[in-house]
N, C-alpha and C. Protein backbone atom coordinates (compact mmCIF):
# COMPACT_ATOMS: atom_id res chain seq x y z
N UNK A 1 30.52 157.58 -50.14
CA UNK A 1 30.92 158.56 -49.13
C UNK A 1 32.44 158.69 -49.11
N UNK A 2 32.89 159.88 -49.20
CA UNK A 2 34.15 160.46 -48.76
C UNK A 2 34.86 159.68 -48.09
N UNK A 3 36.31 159.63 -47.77
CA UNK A 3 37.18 159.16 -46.56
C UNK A 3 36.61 160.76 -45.47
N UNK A 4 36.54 161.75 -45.88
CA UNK A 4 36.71 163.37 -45.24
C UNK A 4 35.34 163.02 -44.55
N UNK A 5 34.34 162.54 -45.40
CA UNK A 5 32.94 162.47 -44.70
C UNK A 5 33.00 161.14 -43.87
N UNK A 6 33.91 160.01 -43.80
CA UNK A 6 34.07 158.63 -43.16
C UNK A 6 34.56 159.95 -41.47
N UNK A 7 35.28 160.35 -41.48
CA UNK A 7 36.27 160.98 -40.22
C UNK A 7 35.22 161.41 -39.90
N UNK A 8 34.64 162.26 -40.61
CA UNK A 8 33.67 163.66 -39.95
C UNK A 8 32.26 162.84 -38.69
N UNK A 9 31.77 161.50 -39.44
CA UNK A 9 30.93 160.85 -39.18
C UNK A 9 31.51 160.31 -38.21
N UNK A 10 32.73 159.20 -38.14
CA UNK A 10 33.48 159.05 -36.61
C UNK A 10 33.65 159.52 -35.49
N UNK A 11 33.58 161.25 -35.99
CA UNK A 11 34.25 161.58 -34.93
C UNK A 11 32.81 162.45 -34.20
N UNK A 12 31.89 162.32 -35.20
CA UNK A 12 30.67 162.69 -34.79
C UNK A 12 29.94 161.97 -34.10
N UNK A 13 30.20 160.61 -34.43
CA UNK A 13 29.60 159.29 -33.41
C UNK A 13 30.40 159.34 -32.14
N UNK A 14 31.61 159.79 -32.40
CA UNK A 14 32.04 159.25 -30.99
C UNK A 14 32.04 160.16 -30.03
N UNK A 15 30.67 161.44 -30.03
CA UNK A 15 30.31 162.39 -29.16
C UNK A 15 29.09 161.98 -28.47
N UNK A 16 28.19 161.29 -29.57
CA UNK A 16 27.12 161.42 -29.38
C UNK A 16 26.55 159.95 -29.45
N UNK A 17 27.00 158.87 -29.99
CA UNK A 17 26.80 157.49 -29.32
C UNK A 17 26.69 157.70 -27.41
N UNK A 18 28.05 158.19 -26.92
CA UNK A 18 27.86 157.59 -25.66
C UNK A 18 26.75 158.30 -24.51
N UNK A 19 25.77 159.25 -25.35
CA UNK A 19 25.19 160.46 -24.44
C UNK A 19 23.96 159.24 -23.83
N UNK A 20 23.87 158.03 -24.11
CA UNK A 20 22.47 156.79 -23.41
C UNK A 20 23.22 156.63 -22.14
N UNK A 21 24.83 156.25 -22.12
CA UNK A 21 25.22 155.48 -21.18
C UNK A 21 24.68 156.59 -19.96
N UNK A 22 24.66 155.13 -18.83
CA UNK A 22 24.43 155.59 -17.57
C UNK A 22 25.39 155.82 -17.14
N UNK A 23 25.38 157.01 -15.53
CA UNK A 23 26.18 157.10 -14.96
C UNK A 23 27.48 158.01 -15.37
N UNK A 24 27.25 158.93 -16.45
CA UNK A 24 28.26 159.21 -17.69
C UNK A 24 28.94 160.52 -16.75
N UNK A 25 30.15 160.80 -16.77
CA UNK A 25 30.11 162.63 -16.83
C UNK A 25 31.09 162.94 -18.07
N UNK A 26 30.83 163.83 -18.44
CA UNK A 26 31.23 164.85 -19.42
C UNK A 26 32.88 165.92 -18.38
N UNK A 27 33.49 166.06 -19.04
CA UNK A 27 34.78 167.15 -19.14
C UNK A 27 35.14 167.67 -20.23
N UNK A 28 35.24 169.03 -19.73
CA UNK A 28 35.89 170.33 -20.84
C UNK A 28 36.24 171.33 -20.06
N UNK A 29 37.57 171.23 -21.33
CA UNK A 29 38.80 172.47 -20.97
C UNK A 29 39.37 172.21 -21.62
N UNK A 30 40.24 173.17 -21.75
CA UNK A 30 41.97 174.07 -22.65
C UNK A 30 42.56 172.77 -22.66
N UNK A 31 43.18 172.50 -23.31
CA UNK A 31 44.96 171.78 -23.72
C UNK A 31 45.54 172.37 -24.51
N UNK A 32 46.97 172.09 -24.53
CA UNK A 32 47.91 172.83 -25.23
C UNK A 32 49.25 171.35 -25.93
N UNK A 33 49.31 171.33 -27.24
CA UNK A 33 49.99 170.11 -27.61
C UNK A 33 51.16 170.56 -28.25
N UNK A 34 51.93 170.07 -28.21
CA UNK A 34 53.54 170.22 -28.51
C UNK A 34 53.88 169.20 -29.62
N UNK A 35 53.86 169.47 -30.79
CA UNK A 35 54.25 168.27 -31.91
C UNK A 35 55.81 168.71 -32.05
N UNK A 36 55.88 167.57 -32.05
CA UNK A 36 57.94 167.13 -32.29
C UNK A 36 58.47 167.33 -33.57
N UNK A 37 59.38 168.24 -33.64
CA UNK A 37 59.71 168.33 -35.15
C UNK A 37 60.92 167.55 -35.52
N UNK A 38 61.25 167.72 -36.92
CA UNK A 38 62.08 166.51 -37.25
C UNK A 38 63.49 166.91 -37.38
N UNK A 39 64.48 166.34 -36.70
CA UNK A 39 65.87 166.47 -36.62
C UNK A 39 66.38 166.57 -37.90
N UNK A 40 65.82 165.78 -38.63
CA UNK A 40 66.80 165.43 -40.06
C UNK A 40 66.43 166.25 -41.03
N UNK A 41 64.80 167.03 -40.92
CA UNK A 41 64.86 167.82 -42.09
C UNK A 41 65.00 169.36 -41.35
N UNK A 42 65.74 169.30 -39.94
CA UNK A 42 65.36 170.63 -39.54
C UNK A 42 64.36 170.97 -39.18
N UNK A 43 63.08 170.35 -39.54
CA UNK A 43 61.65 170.74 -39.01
C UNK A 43 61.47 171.26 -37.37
N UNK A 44 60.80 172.23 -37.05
CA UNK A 44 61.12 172.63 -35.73
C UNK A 44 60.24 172.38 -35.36
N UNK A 45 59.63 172.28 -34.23
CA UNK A 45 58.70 171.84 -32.51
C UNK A 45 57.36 172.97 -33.24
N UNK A 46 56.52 172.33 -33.08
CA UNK A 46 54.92 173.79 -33.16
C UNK A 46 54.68 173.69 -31.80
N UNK A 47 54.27 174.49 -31.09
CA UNK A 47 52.93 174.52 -30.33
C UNK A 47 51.63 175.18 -30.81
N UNK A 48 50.42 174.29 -30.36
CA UNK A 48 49.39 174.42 -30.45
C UNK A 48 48.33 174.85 -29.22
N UNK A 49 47.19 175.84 -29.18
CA UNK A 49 46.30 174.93 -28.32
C UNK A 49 44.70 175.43 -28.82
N UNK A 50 43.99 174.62 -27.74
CA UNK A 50 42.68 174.03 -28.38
C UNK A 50 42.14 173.74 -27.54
N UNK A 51 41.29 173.06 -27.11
CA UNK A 51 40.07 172.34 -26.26
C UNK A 51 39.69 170.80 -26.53
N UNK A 52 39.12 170.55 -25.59
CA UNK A 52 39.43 168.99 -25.65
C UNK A 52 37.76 168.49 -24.89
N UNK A 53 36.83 167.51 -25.50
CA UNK A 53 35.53 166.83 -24.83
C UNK A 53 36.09 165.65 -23.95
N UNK A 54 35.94 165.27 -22.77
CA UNK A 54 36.05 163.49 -22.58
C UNK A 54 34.96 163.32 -21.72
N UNK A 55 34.38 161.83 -22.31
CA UNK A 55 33.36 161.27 -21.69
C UNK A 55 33.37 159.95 -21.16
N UNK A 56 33.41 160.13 -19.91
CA UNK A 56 33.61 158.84 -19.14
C UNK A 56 32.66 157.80 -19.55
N UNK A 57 32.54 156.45 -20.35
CA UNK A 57 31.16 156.13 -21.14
C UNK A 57 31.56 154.60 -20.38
N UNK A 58 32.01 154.29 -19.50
CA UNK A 58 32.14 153.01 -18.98
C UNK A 58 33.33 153.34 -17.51
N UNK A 59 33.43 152.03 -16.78
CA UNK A 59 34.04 152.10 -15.65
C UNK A 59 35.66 151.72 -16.17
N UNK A 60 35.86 151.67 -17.46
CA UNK A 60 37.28 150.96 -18.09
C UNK A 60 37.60 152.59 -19.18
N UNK A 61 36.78 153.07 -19.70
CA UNK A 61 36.74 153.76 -21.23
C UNK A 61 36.64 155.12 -20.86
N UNK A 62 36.81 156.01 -21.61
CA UNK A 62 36.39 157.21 -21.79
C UNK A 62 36.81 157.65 -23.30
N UNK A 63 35.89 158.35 -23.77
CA UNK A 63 36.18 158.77 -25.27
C UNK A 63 36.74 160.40 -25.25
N UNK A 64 37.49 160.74 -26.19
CA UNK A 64 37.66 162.12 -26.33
C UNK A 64 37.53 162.69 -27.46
N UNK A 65 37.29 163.67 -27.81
CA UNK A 65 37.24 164.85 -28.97
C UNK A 65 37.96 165.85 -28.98
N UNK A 66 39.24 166.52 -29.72
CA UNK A 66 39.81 167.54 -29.13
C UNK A 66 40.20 168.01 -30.54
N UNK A 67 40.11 169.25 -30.84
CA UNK A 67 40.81 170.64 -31.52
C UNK A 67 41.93 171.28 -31.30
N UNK A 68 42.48 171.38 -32.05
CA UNK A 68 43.63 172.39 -31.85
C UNK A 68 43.47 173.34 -33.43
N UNK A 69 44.35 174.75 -32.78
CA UNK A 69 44.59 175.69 -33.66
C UNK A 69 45.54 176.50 -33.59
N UNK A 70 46.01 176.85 -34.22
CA UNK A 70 47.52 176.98 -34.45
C UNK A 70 47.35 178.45 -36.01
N UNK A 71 47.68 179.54 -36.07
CA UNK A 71 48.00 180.23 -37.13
C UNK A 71 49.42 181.08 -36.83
N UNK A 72 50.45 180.99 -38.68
CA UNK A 72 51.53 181.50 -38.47
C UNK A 72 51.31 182.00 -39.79
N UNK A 73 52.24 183.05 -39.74
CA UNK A 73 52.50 183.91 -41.19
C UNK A 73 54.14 183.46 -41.21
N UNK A 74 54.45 183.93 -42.61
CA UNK A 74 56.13 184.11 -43.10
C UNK A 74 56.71 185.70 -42.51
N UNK A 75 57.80 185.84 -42.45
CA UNK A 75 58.21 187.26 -42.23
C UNK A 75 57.70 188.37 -43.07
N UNK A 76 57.20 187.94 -44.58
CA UNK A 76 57.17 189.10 -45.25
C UNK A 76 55.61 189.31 -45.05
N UNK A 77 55.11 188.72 -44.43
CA UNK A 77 53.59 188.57 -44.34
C UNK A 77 52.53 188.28 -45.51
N UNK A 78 52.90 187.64 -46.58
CA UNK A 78 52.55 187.63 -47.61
C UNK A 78 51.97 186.26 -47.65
N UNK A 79 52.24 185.28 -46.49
CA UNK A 79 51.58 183.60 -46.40
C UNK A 79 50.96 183.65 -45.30
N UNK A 80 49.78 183.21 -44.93
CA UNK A 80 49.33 182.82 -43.63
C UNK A 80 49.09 181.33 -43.75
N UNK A 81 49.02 180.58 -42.69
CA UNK A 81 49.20 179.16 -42.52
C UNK A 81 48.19 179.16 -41.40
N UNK A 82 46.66 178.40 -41.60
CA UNK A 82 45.87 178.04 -40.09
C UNK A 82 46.08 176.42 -40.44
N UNK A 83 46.31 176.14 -39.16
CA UNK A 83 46.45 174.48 -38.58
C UNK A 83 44.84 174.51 -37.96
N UNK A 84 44.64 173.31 -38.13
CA UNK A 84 43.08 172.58 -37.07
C UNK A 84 43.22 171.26 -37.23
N UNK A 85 43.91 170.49 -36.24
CA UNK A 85 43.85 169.20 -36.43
C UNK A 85 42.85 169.05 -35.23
N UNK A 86 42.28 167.70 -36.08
CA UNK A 86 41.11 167.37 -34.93
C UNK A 86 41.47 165.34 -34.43
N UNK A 87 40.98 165.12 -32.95
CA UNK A 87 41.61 164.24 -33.03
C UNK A 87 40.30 163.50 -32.47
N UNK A 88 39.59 161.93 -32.45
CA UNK A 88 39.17 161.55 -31.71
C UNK A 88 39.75 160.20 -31.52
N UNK A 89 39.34 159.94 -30.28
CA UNK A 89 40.47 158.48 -29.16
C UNK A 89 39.47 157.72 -28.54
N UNK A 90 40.16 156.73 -28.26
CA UNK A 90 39.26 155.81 -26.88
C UNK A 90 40.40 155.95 -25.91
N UNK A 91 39.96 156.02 -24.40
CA UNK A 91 41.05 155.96 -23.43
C UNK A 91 40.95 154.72 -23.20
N UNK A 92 41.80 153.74 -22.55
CA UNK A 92 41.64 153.08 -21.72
C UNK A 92 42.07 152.90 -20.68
N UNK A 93 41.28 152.92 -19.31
CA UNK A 93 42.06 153.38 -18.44
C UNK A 93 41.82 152.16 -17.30
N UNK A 94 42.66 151.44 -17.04
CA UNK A 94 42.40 149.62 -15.98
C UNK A 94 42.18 150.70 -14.62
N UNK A 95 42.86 151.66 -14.26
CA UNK A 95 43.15 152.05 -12.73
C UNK A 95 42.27 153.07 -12.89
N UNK A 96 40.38 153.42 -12.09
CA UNK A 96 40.07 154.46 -11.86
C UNK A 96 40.25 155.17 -10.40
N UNK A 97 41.40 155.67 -10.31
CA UNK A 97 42.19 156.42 -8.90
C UNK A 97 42.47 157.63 -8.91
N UNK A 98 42.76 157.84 -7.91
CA UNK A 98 43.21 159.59 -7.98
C UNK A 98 44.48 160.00 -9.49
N UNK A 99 45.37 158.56 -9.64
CA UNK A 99 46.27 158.75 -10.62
C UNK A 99 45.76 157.91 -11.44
N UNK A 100 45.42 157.95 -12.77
CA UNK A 100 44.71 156.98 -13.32
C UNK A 100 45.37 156.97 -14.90
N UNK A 101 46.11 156.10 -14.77
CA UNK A 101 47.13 155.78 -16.27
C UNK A 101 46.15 155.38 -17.47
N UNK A 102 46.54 155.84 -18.72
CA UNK A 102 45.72 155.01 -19.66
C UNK A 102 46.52 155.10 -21.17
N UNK A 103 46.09 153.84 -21.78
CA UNK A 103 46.49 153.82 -23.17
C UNK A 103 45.28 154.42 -23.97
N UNK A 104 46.25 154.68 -25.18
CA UNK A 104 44.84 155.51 -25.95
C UNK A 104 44.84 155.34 -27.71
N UNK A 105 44.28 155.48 -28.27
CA UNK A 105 44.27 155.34 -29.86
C UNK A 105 42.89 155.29 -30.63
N UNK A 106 43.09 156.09 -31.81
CA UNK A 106 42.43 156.61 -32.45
C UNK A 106 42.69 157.20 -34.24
N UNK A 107 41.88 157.77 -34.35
CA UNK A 107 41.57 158.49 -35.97
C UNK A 107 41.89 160.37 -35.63
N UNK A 108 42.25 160.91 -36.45
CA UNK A 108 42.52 162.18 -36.86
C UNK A 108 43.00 162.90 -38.23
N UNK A 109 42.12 163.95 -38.43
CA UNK A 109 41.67 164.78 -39.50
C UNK A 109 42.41 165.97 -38.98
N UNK A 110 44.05 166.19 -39.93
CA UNK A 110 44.78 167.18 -39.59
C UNK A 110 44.40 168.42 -40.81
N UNK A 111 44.06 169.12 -40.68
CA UNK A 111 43.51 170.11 -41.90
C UNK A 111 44.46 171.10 -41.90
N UNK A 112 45.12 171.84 -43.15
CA UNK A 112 45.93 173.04 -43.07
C UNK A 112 45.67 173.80 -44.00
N UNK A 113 45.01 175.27 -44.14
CA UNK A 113 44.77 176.56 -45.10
C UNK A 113 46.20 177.28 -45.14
N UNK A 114 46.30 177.02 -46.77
CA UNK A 114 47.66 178.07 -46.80
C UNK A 114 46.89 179.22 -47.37
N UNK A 115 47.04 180.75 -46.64
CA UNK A 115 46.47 181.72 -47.76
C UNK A 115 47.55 182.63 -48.11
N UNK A 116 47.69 182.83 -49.48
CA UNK A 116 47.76 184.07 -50.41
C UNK A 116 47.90 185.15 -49.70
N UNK A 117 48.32 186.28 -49.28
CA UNK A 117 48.04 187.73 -48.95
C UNK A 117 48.13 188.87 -49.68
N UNK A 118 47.61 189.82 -49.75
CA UNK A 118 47.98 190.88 -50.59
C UNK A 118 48.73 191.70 -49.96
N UNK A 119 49.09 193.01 -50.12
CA UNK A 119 50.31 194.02 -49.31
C UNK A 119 49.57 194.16 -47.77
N UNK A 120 50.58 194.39 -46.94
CA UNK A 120 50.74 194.59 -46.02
C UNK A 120 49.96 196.16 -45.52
N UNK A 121 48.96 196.87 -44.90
CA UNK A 121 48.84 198.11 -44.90
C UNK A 121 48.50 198.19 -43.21
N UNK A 122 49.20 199.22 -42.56
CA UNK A 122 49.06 199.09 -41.34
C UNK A 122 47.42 199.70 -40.91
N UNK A 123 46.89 199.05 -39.47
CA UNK A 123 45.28 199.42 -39.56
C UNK A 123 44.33 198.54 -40.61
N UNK A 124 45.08 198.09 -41.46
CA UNK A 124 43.85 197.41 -42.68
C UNK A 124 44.00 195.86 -42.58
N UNK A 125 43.07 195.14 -43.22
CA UNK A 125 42.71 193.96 -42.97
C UNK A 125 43.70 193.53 -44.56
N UNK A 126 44.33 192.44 -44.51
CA UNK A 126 44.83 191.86 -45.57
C UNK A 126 43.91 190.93 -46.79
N UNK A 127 44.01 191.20 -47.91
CA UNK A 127 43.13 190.83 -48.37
C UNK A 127 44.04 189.63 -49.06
N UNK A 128 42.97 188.63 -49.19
CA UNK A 128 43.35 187.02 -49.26
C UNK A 128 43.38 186.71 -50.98
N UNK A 129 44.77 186.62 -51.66
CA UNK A 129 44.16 186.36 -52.98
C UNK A 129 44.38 185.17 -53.78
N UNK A 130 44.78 184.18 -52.88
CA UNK A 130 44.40 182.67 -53.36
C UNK A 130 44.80 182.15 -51.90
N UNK A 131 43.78 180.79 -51.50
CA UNK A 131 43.60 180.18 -50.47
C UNK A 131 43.87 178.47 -51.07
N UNK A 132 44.76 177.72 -50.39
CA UNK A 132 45.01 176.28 -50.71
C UNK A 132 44.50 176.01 -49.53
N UNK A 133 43.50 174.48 -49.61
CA UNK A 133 43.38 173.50 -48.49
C UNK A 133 43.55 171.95 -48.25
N UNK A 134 44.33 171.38 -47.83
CA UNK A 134 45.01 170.01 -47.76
C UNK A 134 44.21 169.67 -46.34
N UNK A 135 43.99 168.26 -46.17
CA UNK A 135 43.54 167.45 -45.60
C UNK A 135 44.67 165.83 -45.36
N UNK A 136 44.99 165.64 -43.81
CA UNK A 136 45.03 164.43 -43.88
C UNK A 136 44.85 163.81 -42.75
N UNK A 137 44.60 162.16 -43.12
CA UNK A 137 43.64 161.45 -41.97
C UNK A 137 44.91 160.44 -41.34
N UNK A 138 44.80 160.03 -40.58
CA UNK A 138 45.40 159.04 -40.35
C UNK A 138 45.33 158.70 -38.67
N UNK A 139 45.88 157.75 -38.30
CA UNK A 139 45.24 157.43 -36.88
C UNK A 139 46.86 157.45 -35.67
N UNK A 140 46.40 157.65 -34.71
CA UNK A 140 47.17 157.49 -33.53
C UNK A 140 47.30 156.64 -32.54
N UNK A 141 48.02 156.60 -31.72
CA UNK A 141 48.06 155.70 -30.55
C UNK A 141 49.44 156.60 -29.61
N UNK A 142 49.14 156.33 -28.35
CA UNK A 142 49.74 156.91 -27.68
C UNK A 142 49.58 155.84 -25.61
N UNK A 143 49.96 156.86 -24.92
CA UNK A 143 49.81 156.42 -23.27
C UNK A 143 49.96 157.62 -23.06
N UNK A 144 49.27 157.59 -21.18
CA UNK A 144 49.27 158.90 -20.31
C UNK A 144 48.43 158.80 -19.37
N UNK A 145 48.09 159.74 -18.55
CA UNK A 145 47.68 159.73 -17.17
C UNK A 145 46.85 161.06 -16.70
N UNK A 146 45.58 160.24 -16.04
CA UNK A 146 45.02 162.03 -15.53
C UNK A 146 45.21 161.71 -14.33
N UNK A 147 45.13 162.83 -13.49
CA UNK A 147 45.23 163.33 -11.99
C UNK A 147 44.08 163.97 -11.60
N UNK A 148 43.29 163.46 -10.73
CA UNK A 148 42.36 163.62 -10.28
C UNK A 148 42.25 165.32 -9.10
N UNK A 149 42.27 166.15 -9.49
CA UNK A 149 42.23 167.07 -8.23
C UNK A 149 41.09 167.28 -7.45
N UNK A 150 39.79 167.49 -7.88
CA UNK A 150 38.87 167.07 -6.94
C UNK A 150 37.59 166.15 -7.82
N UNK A 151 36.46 166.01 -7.26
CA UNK A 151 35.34 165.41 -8.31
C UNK A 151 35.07 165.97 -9.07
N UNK A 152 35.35 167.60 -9.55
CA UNK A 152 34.75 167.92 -10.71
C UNK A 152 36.21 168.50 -11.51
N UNK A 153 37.25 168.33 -11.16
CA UNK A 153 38.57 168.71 -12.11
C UNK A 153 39.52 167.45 -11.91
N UNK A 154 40.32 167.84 -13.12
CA UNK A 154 41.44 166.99 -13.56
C UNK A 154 42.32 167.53 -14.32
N UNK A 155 43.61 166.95 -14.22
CA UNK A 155 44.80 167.34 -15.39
C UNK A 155 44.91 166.36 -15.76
N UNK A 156 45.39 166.20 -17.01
CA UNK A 156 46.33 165.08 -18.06
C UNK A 156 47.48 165.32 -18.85
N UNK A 157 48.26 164.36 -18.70
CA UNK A 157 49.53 164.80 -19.77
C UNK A 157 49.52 163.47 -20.54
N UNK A 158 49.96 163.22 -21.58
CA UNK A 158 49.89 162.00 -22.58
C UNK A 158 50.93 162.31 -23.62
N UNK A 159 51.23 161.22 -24.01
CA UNK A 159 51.78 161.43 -25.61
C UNK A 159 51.84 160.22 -26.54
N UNK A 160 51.42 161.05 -27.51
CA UNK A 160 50.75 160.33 -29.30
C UNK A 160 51.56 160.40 -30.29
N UNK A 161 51.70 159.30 -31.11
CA UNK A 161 52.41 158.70 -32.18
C UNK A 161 51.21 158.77 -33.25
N UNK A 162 51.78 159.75 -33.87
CA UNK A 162 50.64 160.26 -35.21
C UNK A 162 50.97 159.34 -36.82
N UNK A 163 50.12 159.14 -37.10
CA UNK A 163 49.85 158.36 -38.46
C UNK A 163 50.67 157.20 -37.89
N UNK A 164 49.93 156.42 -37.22
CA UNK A 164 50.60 154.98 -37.08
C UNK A 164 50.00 154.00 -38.14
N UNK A 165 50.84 153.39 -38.40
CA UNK A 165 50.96 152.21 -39.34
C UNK A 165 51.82 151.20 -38.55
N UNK A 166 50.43 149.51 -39.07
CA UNK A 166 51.57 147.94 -38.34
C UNK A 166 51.17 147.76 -40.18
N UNK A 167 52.68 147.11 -40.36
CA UNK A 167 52.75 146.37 -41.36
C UNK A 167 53.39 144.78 -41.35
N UNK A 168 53.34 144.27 -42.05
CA UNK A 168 54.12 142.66 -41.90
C UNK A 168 54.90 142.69 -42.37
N UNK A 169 55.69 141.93 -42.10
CA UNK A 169 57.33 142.04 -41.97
C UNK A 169 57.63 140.90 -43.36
N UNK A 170 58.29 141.14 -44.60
CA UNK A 170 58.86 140.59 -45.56
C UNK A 170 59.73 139.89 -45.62
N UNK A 171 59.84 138.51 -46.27
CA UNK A 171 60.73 137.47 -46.61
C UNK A 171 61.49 138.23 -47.32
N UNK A 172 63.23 138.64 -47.05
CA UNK A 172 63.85 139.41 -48.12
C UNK A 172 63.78 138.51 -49.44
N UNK A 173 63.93 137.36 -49.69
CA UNK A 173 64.42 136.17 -50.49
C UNK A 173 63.16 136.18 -51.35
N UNK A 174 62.05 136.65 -50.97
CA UNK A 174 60.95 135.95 -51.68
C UNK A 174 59.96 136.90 -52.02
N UNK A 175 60.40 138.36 -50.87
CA UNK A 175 59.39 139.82 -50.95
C UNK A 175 57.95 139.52 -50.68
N UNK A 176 57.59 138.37 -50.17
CA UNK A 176 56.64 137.94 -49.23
C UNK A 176 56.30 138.32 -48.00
N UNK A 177 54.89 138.49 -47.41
CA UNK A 177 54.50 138.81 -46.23
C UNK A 177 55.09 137.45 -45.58
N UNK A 178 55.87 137.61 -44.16
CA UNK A 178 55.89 136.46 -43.07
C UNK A 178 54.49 135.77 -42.74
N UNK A 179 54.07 134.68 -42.66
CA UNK A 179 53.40 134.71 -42.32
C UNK A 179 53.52 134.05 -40.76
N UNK A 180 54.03 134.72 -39.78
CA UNK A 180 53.80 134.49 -39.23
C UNK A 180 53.01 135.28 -37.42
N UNK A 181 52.97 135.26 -36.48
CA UNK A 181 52.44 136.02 -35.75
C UNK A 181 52.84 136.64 -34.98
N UNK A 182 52.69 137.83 -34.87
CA UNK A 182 53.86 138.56 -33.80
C UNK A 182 54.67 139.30 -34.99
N UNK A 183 54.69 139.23 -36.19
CA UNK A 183 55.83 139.46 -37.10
C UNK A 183 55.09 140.79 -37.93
N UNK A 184 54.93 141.61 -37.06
CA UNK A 184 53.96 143.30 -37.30
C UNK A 184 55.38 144.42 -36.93
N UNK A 185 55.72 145.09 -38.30
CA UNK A 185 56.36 146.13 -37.90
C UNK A 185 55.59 147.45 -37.09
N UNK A 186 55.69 148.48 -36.52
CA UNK A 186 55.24 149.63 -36.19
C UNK A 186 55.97 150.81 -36.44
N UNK A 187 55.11 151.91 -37.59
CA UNK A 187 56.12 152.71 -38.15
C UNK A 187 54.74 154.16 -37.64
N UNK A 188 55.65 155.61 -37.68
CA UNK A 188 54.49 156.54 -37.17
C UNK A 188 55.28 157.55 -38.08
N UNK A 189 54.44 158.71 -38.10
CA UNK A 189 55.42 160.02 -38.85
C UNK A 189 54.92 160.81 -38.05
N UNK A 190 55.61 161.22 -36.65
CA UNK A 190 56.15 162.46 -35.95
C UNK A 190 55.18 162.28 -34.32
N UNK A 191 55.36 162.92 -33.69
CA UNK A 191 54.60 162.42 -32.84
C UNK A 191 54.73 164.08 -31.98
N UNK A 192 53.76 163.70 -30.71
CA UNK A 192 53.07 164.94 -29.93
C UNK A 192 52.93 164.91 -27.94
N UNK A 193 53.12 165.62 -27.44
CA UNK A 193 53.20 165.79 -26.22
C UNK A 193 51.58 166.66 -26.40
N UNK A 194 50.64 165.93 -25.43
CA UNK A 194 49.15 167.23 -25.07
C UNK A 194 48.75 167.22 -23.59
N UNK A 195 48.63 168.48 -22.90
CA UNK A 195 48.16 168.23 -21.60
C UNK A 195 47.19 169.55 -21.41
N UNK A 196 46.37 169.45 -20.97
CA UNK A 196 45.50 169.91 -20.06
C UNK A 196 44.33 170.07 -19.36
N UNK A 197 43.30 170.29 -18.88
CA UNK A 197 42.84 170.47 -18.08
C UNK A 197 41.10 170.03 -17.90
N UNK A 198 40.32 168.94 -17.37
CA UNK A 198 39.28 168.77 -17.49
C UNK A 198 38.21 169.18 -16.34
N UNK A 199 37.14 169.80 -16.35
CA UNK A 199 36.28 170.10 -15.83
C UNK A 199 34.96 168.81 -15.80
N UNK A 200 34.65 168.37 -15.15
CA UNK A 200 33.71 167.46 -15.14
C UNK A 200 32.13 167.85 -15.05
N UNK A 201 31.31 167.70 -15.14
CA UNK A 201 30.03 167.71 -14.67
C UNK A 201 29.05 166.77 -15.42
């Protein structure tokens, strides 16, 4: 099996494992995520938005599923670019209160279609004449907080550190792993602001 089919299956379990638990509710609604672009290569800020599942599956946990989509062209209109990163998480949340903080981390399958365009004709549909598709996986971790507004709504704001990696920290002298404990670097490539809105039932 695939790494593409390993994600797909993850993130498919982690909808539908928790539908036994008792006591469960379900939320859905809109979010909108803000990925940070990079100072040094110039890379600029995207916004995204998308929709988001969370399922309360314990009195500590809740799992989520969320989409985003995102499409941009170049000026000459000759590239189109669709984004769909998909993300799934565990919350964890110690405080269930009206303000209820939680850490979070997980796996995500960022997918991007570059297409080809043919001329530009006003009224007409552009016709597509080569399509590229890239895939990449890698996992997150982040913190954040929902706000309870009544029993069946909520807001959240959070923010995630995308493609995290812990590595062990090297003996310069010897280019050896330390072995010792506690001695875990933490490295991420780019990270994301997401907030919005859950409906419960």
């Amino acid at each position: 099996m695939s790494r593409y089919q390993n994600v797909v299956l993850m993130l498919a379990v982690s909808v539908l494992v928790p539908a036994s638990v008792a006591a469960q509710s379900v939320g859905i609604g809109p979010r909108l995520s803000l990925v940070r672009g990079d100072l040094a290569t110039e890379t600029p800020s995207t916004r995204l938005l998308g929709g988001t599942v969370r399922m309360r599956s314990s009195s500590l946990t809740s799992l989520e599923l969320s989409m985003d989509y995102r499409v941009t062209r170049n000026d000459a209109r000759t590239e189109r670019i669709r984004e769909t990163p998909m993300q799934a998480s565990l919350l964890i949340m110690p405080i269930r209160a009206a303000l209820a903080p939680y850490a979070l981390g997980g796996v995500g399958l960022y997918s991007q279609r570059v297409d080809t365009l043919g001329p530009f004709v006003s009224g007409a549909p552009q016709e597509v004449l080569d399509s590229t598709l890239s895939r990449k996986i890698g996992w997150h971790a982040g913190f954040g907080a929902e706000l309870k507004l009544s029993s069946r709504a909520a807001v959240f704001v959070d923010y995630r550190y995308q493609f995290v990696k812990f590595t062990k920290t090297e003996d310069p002298a010897t280019g050896t792993n330390i072995p010792y404990v506690g001695r875990v670097n933490f490295s991420h490539q780019g990270s994301m602001w997401t907030s919005g809105v859950a409906f419960y039932f």
